[in-house]
PDB file of N, CA and C in Angstrom:
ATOM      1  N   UNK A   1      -8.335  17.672 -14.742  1.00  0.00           N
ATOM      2  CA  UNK A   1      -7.324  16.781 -14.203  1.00  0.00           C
ATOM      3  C   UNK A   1      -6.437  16.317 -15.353  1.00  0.00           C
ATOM      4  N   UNK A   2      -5.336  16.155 -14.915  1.00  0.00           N
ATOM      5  CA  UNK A   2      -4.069  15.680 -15.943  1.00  0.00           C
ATOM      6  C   UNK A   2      -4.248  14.396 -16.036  1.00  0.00           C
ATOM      7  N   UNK A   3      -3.531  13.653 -17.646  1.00  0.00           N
ATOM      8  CA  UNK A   3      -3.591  12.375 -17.589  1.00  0.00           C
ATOM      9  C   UNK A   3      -2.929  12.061 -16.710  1.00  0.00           C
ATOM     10  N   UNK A   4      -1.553  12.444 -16.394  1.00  0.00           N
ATOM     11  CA  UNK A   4      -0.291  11.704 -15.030  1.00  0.00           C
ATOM     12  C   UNK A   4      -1.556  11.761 -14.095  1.00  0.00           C
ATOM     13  N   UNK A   5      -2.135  12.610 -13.589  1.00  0.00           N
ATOM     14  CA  UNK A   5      -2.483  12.425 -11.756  1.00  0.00           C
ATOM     15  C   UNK A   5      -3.462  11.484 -12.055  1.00  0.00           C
ATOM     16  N   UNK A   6      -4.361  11.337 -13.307  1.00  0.00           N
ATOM     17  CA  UNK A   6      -5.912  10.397 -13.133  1.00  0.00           C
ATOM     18  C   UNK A   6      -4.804   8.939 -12.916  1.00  0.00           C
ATOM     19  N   UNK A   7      -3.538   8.894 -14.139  1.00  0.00           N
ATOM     20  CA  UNK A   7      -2.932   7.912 -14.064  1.00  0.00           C
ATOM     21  C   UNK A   7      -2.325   7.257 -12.634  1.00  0.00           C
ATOM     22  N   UNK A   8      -1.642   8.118 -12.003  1.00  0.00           N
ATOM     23  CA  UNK A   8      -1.298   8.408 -10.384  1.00  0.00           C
ATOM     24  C   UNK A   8      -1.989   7.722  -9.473  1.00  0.00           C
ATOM     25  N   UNK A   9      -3.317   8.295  -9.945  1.00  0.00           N
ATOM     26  CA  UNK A   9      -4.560   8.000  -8.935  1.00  0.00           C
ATOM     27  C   UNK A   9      -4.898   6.608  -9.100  1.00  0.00           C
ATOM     28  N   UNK A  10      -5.122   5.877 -10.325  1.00  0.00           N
ATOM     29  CA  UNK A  10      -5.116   4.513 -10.460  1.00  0.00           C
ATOM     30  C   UNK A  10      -4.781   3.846  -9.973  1.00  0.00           C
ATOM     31  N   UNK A  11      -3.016   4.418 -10.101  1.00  0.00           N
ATOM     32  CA  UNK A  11      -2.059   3.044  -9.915  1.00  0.00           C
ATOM     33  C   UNK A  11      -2.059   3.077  -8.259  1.00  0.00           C
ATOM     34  N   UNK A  12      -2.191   4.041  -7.509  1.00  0.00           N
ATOM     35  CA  UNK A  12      -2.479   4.134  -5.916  1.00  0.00           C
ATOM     36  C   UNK A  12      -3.496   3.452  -5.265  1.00  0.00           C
ATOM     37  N   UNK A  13      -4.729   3.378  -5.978  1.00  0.00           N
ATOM     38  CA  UNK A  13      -6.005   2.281  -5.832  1.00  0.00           C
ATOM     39  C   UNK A  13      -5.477   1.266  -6.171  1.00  0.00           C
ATOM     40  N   UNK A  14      -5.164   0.561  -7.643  1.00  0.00           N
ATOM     41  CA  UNK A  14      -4.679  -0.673  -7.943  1.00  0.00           C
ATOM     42  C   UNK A  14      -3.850  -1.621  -6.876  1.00  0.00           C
ATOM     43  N   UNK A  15      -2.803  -0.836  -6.588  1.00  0.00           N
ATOM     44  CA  UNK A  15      -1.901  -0.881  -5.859  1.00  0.00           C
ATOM     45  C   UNK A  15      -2.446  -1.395  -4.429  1.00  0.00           C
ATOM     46  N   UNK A  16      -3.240  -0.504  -3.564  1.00  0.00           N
ATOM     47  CA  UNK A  16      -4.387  -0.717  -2.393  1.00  0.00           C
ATOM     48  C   UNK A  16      -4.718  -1.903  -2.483  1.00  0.00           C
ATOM     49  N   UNK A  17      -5.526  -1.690  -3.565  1.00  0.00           N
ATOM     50  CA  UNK A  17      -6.916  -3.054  -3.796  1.00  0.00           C
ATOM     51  C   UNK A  17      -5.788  -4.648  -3.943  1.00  0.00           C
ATOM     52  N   UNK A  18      -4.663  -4.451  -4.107  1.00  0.00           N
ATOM     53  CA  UNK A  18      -3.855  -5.738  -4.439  1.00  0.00           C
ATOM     54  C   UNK A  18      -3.097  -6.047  -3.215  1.00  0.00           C
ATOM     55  N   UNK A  19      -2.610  -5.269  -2.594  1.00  0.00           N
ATOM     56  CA  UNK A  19      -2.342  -5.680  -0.699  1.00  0.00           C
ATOM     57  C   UNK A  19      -3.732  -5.946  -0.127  1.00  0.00           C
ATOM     58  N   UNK A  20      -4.588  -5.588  -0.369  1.00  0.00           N
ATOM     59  CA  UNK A  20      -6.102  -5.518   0.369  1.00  0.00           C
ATOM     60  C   UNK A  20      -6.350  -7.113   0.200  1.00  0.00           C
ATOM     61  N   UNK A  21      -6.594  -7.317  -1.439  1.00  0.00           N
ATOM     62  CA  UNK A  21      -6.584  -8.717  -1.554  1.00  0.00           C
ATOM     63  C   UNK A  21      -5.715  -9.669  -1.198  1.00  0.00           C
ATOM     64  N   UNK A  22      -4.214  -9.557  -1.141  1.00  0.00           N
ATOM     65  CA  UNK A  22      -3.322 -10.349  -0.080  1.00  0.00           C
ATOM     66  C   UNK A  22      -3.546 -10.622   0.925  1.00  0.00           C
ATOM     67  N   UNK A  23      -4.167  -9.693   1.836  1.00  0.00           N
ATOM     68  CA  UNK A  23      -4.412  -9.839   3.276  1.00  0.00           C
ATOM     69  C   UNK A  23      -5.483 -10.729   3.320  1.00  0.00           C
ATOM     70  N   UNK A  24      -6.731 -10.348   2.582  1.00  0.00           N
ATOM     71  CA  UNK A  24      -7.743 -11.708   2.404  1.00  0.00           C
ATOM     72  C   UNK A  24      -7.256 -12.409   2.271  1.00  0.00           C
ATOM     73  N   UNK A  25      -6.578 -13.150   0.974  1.00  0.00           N
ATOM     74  CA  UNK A  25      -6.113 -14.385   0.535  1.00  0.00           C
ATOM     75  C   UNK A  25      -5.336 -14.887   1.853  1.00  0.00           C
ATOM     76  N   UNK A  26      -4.828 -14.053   2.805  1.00  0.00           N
ATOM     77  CA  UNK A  26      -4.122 -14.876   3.663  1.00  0.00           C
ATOM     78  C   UNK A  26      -2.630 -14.576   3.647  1.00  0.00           C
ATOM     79  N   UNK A  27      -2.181 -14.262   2.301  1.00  0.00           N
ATOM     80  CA  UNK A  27      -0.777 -14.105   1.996  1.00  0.00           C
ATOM     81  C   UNK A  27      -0.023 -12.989   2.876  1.00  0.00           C
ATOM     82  N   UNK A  28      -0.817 -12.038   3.542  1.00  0.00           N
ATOM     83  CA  UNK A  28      -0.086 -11.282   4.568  1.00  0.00           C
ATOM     84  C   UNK A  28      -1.132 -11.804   5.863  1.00  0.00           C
ATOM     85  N   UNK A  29      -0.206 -11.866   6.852  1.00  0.00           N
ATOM     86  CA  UNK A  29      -0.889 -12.200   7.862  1.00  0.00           C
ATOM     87  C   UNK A  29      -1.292 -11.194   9.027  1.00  0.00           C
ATOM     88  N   UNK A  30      -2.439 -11.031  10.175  1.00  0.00           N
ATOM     89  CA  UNK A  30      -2.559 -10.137  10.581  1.00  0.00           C
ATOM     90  C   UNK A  30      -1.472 -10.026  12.294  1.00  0.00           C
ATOM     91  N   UNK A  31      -0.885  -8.893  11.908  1.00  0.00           N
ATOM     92  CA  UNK A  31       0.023  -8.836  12.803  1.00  0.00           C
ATOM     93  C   UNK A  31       1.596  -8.782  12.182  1.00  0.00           C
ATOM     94  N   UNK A  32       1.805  -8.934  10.886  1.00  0.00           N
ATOM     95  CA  UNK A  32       2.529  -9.516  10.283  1.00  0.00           C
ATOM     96  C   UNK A  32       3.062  -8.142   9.271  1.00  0.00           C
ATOM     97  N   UNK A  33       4.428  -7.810   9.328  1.00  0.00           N
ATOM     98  CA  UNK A  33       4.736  -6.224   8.722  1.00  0.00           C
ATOM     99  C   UNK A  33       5.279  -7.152   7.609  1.00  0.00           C
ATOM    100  N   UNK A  34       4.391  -5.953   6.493  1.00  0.00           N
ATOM    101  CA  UNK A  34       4.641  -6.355   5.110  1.00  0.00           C
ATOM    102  C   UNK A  34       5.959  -5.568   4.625  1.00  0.00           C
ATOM    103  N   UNK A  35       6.276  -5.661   3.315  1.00  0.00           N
ATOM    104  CA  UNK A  35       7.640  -4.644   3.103  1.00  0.00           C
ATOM    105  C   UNK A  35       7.445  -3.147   3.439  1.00  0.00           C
ATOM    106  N   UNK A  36       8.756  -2.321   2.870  1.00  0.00           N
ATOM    107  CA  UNK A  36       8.066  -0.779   3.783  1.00  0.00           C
ATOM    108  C   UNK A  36       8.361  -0.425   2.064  1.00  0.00           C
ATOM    109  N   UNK A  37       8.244   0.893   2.615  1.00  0.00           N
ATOM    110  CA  UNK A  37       7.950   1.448   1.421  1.00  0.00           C
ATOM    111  C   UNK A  37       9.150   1.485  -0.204  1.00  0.00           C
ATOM    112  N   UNK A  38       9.771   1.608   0.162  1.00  0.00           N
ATOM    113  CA  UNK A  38      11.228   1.565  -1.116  1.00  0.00           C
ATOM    114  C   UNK A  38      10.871   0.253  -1.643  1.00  0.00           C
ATOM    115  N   UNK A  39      10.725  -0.548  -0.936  1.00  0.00           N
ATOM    116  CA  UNK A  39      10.661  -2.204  -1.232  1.00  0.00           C
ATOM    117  C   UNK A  39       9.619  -2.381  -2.199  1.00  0.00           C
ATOM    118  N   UNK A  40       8.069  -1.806  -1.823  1.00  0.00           N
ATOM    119  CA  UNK A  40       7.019  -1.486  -2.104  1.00  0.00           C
ATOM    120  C   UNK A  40       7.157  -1.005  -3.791  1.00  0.00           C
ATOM    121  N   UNK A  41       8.095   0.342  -3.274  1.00  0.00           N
ATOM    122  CA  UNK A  41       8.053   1.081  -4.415  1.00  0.00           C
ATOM    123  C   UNK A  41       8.377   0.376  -5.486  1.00  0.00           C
ATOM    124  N   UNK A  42       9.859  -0.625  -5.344  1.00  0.00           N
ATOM    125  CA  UNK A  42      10.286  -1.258  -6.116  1.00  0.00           C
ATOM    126  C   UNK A  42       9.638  -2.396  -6.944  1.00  0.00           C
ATOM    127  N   UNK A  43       8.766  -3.346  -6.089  1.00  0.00           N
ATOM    128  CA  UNK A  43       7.810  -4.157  -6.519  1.00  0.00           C
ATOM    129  C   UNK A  43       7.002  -3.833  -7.803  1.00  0.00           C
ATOM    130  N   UNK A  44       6.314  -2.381  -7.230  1.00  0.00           N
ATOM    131  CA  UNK A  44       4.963  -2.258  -8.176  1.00  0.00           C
ATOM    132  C   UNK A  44       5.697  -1.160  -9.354  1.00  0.00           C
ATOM    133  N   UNK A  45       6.716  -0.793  -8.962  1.00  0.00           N
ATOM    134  CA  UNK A  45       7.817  -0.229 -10.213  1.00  0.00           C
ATOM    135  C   UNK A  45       7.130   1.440 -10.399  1.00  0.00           C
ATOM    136  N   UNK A  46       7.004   1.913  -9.419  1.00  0.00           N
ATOM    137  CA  UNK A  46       6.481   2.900  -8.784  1.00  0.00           C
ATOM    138  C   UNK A  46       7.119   4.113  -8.134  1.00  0.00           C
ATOM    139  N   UNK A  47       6.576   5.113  -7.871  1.00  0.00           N
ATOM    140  CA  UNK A  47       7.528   6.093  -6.632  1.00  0.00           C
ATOM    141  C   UNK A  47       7.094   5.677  -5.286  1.00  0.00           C
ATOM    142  N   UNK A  48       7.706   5.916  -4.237  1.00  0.00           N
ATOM    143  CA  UNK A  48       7.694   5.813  -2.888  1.00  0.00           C
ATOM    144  C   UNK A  48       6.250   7.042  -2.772  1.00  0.00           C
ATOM    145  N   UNK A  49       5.910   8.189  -3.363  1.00  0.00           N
ATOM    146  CA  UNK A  49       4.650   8.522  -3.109  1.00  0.00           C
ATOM    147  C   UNK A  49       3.702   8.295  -3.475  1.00  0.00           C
ATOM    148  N   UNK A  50       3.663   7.139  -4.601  1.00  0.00           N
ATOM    149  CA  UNK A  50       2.263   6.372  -4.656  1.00  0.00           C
ATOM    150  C   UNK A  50       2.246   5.458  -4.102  1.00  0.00           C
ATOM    151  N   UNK A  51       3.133   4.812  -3.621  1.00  0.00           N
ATOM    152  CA  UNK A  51       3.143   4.007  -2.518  1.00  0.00           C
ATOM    153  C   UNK A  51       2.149   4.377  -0.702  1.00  0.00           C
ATOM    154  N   UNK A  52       2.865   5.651  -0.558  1.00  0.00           N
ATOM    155  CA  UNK A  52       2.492   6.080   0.517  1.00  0.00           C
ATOM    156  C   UNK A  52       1.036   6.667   0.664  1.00  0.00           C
ATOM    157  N   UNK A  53       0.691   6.846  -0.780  1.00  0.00           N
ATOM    158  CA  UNK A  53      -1.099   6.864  -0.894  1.00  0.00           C
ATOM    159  C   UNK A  53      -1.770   5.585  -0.928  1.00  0.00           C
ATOM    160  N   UNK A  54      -0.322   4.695  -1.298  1.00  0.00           N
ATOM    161  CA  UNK A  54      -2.022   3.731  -1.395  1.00  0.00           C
ATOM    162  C   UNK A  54      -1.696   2.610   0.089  1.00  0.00           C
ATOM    163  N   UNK A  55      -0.971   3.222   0.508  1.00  0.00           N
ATOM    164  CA  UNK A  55      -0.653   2.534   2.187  1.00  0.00           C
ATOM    165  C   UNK A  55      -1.587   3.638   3.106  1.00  0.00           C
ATOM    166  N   UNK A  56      -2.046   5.177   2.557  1.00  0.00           N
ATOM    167  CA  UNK A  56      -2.741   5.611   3.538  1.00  0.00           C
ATOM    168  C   UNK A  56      -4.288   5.360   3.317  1.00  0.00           C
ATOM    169  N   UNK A  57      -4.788   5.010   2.397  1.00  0.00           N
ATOM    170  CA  UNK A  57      -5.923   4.538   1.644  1.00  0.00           C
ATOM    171  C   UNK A  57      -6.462   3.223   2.710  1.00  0.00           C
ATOM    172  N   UNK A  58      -5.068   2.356   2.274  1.00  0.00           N
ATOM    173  CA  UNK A  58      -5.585   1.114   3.699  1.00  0.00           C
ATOM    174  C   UNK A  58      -5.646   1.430   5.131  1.00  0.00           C
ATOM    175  N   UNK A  59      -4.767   2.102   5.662  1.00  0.00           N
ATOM    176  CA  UNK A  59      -4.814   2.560   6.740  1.00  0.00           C
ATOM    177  C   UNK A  59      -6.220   3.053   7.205  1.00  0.00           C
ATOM    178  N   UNK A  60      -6.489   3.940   6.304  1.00  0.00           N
ATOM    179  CA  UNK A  60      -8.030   5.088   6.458  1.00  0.00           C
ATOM    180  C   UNK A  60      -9.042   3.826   6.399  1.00  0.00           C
ATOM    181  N   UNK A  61      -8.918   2.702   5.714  1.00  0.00           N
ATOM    182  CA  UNK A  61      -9.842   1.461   5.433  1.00  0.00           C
ATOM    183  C   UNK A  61      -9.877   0.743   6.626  1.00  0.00           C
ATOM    184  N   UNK A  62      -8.503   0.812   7.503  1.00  0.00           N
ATOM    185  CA  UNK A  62      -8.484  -0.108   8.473  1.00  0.00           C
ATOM    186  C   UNK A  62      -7.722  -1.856   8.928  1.00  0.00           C
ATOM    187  N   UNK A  63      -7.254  -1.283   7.189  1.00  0.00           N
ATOM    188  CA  UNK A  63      -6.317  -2.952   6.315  1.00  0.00           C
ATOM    189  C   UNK A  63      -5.107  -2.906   7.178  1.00  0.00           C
ATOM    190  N   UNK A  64      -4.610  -1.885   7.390  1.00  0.00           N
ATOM    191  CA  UNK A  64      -3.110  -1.795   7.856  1.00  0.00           C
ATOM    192  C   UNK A  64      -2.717  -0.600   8.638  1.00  0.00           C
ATOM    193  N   UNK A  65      -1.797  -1.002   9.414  1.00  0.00           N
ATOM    194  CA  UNK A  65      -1.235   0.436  10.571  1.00  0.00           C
ATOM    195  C   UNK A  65       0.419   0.530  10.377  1.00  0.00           C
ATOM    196  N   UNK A  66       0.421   1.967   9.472  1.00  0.00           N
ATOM    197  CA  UNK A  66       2.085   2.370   9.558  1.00  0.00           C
ATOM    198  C   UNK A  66       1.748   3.460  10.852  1.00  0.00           C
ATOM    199  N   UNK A  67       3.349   2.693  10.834  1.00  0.00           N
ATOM    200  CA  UNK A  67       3.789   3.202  12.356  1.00  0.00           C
ATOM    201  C   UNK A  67       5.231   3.211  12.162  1.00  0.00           C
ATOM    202  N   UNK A  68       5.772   4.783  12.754  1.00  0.00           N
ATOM    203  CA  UNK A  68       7.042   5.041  11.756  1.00  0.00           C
ATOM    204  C   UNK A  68       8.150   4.275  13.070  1.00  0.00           C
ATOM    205  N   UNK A  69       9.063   3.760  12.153  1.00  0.00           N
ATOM    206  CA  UNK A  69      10.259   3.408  13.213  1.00  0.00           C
ATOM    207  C   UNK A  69       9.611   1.578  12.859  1.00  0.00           C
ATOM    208  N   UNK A  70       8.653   1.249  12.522  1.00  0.00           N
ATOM    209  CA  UNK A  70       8.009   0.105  12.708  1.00  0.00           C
ATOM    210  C   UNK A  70       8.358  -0.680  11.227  1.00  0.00           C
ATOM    211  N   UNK A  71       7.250  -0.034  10.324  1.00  0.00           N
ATOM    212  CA  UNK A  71       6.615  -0.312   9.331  1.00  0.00           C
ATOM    213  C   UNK A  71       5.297  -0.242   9.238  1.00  0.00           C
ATOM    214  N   UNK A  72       4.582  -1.214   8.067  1.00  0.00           N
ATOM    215  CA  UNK A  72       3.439  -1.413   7.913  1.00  0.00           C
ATOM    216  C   UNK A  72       2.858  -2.808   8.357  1.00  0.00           C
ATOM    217  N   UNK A  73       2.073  -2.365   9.135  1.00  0.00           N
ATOM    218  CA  UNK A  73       1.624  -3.934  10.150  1.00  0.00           C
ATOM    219  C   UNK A  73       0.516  -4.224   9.143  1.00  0.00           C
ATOM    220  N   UNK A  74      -0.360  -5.754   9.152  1.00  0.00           N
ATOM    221  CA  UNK A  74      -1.519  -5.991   8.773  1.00  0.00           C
ATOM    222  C   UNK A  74      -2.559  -5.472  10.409  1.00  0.00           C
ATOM    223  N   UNK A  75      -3.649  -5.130   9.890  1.00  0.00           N
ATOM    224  CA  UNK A  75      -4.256  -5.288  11.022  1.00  0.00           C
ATOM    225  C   UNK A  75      -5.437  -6.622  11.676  1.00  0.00           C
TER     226      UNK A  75
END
């Protein structure tokens, strides 16, 4: 494995695990669409496809439901 993808792979977990913990803390609420992805991207100073891994990561977890035309809901 390359340093970029192990690096990649990090910042896509990091990334996860820090909306994951928002939603605990309360700071996103359930029902409640968080930014979409560009926004996302921009935040964590990122591409829009590590974004979209670490939004499918929660999804697969159960944290959140993208739904296109929508966004990303809390669940």
């Amino acid at each position: 494995m390359s340093e970029s993808v192990s690096t990649n792979l990090a910042k896509y977990v990091t990334i996860a695990v820090d909306i994951a913990t928002r939603v605990i803390r309360g700071e996103y609420k359930v029902g409640q669409k968080i930014f979409g992805r560009s926004t996302l991207a921009g935040r964590y100073n990122v591409s829009p496809e590590t974004i979209r891994r670490a939004l499918t990561l929660l999804q697969e977890t159960g944290i959140v439901d993208v739904m296109p035309g929508v966004g990303v809901v809390v669940k």
